[in-house]
N, C-alpha and C. Protein backbone atom coordinates (compact mmCIF):
# COMPACT_ATOMS: atom_id res chain seq x y z
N UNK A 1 0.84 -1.19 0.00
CA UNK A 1 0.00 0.00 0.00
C UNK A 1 0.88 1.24 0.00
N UNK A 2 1.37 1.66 -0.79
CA UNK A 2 2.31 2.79 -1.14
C UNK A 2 1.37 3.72 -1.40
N UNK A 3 2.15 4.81 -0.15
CA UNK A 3 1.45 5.91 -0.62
C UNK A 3 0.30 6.60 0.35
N UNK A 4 -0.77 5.65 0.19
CA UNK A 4 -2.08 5.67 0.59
C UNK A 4 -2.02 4.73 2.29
N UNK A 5 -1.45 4.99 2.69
CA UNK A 5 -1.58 4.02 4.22
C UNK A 5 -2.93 4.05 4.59
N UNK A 6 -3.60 3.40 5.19
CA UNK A 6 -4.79 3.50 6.16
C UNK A 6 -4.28 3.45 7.66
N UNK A 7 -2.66 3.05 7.76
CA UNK A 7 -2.47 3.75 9.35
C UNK A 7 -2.29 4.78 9.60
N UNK A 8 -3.27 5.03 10.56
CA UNK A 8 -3.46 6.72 10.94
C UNK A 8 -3.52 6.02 12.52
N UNK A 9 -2.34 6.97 13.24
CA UNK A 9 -2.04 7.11 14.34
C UNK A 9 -2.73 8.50 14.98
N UNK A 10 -4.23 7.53 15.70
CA UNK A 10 -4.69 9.14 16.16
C UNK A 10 -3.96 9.54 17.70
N UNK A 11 -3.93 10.73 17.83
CA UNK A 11 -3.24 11.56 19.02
C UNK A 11 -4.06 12.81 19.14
N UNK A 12 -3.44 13.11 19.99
CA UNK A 12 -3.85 14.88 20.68
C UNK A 12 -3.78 15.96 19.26
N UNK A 13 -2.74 15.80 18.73
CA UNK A 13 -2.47 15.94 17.75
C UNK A 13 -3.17 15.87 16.51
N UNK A 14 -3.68 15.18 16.07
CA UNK A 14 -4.22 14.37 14.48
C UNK A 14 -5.70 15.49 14.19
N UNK A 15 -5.41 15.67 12.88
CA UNK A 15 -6.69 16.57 12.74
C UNK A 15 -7.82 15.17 11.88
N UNK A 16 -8.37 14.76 12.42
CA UNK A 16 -9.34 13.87 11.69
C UNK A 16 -10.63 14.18 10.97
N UNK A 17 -10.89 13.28 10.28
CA UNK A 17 -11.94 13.83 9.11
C UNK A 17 -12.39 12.05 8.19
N UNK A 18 -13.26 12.18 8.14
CA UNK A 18 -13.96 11.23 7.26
C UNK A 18 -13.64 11.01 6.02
N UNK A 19 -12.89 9.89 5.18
CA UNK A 19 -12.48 10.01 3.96
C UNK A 19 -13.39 10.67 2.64
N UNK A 20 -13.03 10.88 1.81
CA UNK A 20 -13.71 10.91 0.44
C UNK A 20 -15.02 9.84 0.54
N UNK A 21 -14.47 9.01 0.63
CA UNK A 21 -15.55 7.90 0.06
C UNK A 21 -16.72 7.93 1.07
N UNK A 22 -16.52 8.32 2.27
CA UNK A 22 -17.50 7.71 3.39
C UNK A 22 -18.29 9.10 3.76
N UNK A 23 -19.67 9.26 4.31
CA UNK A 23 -20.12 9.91 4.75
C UNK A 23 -21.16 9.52 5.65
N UNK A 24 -21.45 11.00 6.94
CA UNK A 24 -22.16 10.72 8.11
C UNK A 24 -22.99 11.16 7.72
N UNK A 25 -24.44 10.29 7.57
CA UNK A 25 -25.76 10.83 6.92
C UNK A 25 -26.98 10.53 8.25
N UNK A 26 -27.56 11.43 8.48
CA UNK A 26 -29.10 10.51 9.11
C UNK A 26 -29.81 10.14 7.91
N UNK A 27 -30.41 8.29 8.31
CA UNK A 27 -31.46 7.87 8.08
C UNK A 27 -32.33 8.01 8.28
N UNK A 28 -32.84 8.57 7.54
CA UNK A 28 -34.98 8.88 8.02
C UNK A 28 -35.40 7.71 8.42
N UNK A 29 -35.25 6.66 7.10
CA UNK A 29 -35.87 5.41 7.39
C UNK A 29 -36.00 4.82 8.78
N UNK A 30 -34.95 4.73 9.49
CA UNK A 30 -33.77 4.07 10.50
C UNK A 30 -34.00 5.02 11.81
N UNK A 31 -34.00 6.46 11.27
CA UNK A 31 -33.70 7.47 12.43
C UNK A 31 -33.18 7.20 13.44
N UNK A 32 -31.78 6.82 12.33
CA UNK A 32 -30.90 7.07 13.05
C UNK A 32 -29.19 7.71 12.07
N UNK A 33 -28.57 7.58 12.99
CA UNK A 33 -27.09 8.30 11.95
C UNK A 33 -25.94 6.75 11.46
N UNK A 34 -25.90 7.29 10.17
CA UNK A 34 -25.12 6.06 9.61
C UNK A 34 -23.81 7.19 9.36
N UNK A 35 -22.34 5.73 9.18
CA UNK A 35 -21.43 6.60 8.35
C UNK A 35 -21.49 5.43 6.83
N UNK A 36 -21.48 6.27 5.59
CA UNK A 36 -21.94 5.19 4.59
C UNK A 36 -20.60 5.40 3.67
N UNK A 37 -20.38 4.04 3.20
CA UNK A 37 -19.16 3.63 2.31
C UNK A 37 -19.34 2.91 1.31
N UNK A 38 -18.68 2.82 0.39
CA UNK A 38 -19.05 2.32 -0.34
C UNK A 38 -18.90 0.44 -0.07
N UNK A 39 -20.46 -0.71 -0.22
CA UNK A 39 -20.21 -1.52 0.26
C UNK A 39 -20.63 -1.92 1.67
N UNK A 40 -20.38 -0.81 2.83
CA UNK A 40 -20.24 -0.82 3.84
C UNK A 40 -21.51 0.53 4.56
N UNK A 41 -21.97 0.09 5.90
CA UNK A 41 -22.70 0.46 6.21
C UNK A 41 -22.15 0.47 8.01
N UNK A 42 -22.21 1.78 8.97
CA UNK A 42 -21.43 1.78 10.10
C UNK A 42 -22.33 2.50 10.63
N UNK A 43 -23.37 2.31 11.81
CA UNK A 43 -24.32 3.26 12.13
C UNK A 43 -23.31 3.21 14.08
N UNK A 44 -22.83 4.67 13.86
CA UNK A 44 -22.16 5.04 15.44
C UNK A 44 -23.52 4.95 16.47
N UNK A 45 -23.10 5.04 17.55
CA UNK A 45 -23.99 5.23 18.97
C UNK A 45 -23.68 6.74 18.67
N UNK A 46 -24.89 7.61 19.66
CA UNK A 46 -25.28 8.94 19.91
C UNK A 46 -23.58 9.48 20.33
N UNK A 47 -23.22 8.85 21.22
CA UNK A 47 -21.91 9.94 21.58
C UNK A 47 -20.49 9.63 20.55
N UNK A 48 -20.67 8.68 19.36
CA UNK A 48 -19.74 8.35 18.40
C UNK A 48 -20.11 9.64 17.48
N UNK A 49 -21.44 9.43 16.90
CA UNK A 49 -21.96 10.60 16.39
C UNK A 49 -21.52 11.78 16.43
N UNK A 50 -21.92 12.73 17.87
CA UNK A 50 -21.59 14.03 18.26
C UNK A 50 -19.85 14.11 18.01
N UNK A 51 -19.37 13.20 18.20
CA UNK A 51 -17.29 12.84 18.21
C UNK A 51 -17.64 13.04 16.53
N UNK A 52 -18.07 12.54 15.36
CA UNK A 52 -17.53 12.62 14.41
C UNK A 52 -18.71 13.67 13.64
N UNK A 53 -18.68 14.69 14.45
CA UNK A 53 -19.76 15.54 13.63
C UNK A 53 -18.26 16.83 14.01
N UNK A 54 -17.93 16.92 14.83
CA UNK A 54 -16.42 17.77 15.14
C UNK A 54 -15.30 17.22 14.57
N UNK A 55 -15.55 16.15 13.58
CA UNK A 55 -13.91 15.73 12.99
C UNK A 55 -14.23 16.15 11.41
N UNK A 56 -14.05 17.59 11.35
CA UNK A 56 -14.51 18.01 10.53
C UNK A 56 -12.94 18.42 9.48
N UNK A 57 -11.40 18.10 9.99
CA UNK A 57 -10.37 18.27 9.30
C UNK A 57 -9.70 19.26 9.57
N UNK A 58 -11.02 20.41 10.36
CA UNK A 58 -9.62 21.84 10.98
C UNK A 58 -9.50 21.64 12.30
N UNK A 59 -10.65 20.92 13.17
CA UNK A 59 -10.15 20.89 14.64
C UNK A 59 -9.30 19.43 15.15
N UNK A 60 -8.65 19.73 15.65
CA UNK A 60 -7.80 18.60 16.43
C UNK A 60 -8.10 18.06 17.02
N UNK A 61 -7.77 17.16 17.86
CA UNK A 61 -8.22 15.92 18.43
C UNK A 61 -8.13 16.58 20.22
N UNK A 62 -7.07 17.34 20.30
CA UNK A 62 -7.08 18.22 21.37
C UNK A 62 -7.97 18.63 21.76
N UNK A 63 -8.25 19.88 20.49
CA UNK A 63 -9.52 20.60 20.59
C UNK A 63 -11.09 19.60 21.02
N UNK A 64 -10.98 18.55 20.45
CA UNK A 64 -12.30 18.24 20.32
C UNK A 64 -12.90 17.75 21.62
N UNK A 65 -11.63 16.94 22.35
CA UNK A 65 -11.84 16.72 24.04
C UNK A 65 -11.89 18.05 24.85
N UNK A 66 -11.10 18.87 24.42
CA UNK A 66 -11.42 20.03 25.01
C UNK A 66 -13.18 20.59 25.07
N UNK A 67 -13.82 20.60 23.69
CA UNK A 67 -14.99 20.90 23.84
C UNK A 67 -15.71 19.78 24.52
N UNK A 68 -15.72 18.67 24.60
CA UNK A 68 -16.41 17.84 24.70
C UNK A 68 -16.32 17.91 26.60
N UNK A 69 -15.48 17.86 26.81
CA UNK A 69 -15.02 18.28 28.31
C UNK A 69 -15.92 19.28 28.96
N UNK A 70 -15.72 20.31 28.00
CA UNK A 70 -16.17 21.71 28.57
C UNK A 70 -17.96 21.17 28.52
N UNK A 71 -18.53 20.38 27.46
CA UNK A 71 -19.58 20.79 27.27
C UNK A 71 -20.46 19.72 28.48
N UNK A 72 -19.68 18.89 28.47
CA UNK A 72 -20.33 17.63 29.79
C UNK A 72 -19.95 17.87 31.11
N UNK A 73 -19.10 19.12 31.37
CA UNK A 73 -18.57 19.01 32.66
C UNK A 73 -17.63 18.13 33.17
N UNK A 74 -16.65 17.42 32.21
CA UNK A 74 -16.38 16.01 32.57
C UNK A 74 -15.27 15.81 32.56
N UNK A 75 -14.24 14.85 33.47
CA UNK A 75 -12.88 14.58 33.65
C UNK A 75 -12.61 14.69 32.19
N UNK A 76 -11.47 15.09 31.84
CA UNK A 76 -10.60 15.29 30.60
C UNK A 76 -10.24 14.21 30.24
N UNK A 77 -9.14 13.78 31.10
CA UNK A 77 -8.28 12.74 31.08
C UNK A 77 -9.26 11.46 30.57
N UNK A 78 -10.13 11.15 31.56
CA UNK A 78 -11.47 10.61 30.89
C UNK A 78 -11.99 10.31 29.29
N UNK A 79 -12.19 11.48 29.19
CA UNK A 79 -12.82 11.94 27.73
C UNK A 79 -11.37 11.83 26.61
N UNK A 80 -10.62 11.84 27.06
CA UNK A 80 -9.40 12.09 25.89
C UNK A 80 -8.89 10.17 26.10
N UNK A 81 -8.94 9.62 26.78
CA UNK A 81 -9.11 8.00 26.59
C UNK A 81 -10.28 7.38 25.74
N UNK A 82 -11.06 7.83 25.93
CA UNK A 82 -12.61 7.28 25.23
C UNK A 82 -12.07 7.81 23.97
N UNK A 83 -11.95 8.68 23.18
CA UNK A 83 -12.50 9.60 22.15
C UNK A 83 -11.15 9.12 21.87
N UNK A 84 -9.76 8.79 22.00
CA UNK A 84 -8.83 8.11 20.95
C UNK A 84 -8.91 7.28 20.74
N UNK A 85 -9.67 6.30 21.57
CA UNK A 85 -9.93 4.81 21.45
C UNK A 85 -10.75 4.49 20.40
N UNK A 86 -12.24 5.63 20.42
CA UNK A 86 -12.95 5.40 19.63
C UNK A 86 -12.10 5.81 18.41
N UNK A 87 -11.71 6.88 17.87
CA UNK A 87 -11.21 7.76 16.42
C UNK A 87 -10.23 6.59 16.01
N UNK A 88 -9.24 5.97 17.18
CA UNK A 88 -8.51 4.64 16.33
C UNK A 88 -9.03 4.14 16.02
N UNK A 89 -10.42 3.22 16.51
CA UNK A 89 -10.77 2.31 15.77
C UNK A 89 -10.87 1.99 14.63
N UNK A 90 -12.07 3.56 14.79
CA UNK A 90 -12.03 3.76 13.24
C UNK A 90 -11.88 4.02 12.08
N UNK A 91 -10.57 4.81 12.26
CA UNK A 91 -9.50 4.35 11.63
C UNK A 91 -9.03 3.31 11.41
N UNK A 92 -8.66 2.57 12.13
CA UNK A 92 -8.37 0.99 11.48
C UNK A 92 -9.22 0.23 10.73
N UNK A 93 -10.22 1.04 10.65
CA UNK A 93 -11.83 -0.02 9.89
C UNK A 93 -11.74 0.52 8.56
N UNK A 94 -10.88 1.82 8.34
CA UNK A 94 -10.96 2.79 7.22
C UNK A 94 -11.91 3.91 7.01
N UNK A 95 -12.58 3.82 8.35
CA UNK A 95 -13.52 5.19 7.95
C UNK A 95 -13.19 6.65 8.61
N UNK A 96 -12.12 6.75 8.99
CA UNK A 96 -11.22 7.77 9.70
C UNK A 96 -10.02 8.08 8.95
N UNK A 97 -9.73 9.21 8.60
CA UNK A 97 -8.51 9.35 8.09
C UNK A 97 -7.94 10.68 8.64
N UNK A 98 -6.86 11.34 8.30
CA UNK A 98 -6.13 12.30 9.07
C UNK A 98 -5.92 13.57 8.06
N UNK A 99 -6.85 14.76 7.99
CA UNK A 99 -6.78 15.76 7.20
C UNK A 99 -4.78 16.31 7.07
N UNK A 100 -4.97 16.72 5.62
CA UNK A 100 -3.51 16.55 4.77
C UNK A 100 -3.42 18.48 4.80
N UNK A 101 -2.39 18.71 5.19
CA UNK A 101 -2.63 20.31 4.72
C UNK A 101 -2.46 20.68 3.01
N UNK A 102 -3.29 21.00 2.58
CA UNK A 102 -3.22 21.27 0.98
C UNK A 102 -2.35 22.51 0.71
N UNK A 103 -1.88 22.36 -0.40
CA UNK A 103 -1.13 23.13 -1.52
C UNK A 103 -1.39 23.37 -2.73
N UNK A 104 -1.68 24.79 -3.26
CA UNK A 104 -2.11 25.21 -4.09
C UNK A 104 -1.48 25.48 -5.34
């Protein structure tokens, strides 16, 4: 796999974002939230959701426990274990990838 890795080492660090191919849609049908791929079908739980509605490619992974912290009132340290655990995963499944800074 030259080139194109799918290992993405998430950190404090990593600005994450949903590849090309995949997107976070609500289902009417379902009502509920899918991430859809081609092939593939990944419906997150409510607090996977709210995590990949902020991995939008400019905020960091920092940032995003930071809000998420601020907004629950809630141990950090806490929240920044959960929320890399989750963003690796999925990354390793391929539906996470790590925004590239572009050049014009």
């Amino acid at each position: 796999m030259a080139g194109r890795s799918r290992n993405v080492s998430v950190s404090e660090t990593s600005r994450p974002v949903l590849p090309r191919h995949a997107k976070l849609k609500f289902d009417e049908t379902r009502q509920v939230w899918v991430i859809l791929a081609p092939e593939r079908v990944l419906a997150p739980d409510e607090i996977a959701v709210e995590v990949l509605q902020l991995c939008d490619g400019l905020r960091n992974v920092e940032g995003i426990i930071d809000q998420l912290a601020a907004k629950y009132a809630a141990e950090r340290g806490a929240i920044s274990a959960d929320v890399i655990a989750m963003l690796q995963d999925l990354a390793d499944k391929g539906f996470l990838t790590e925004a590239r800074e572009r050049t014009s």
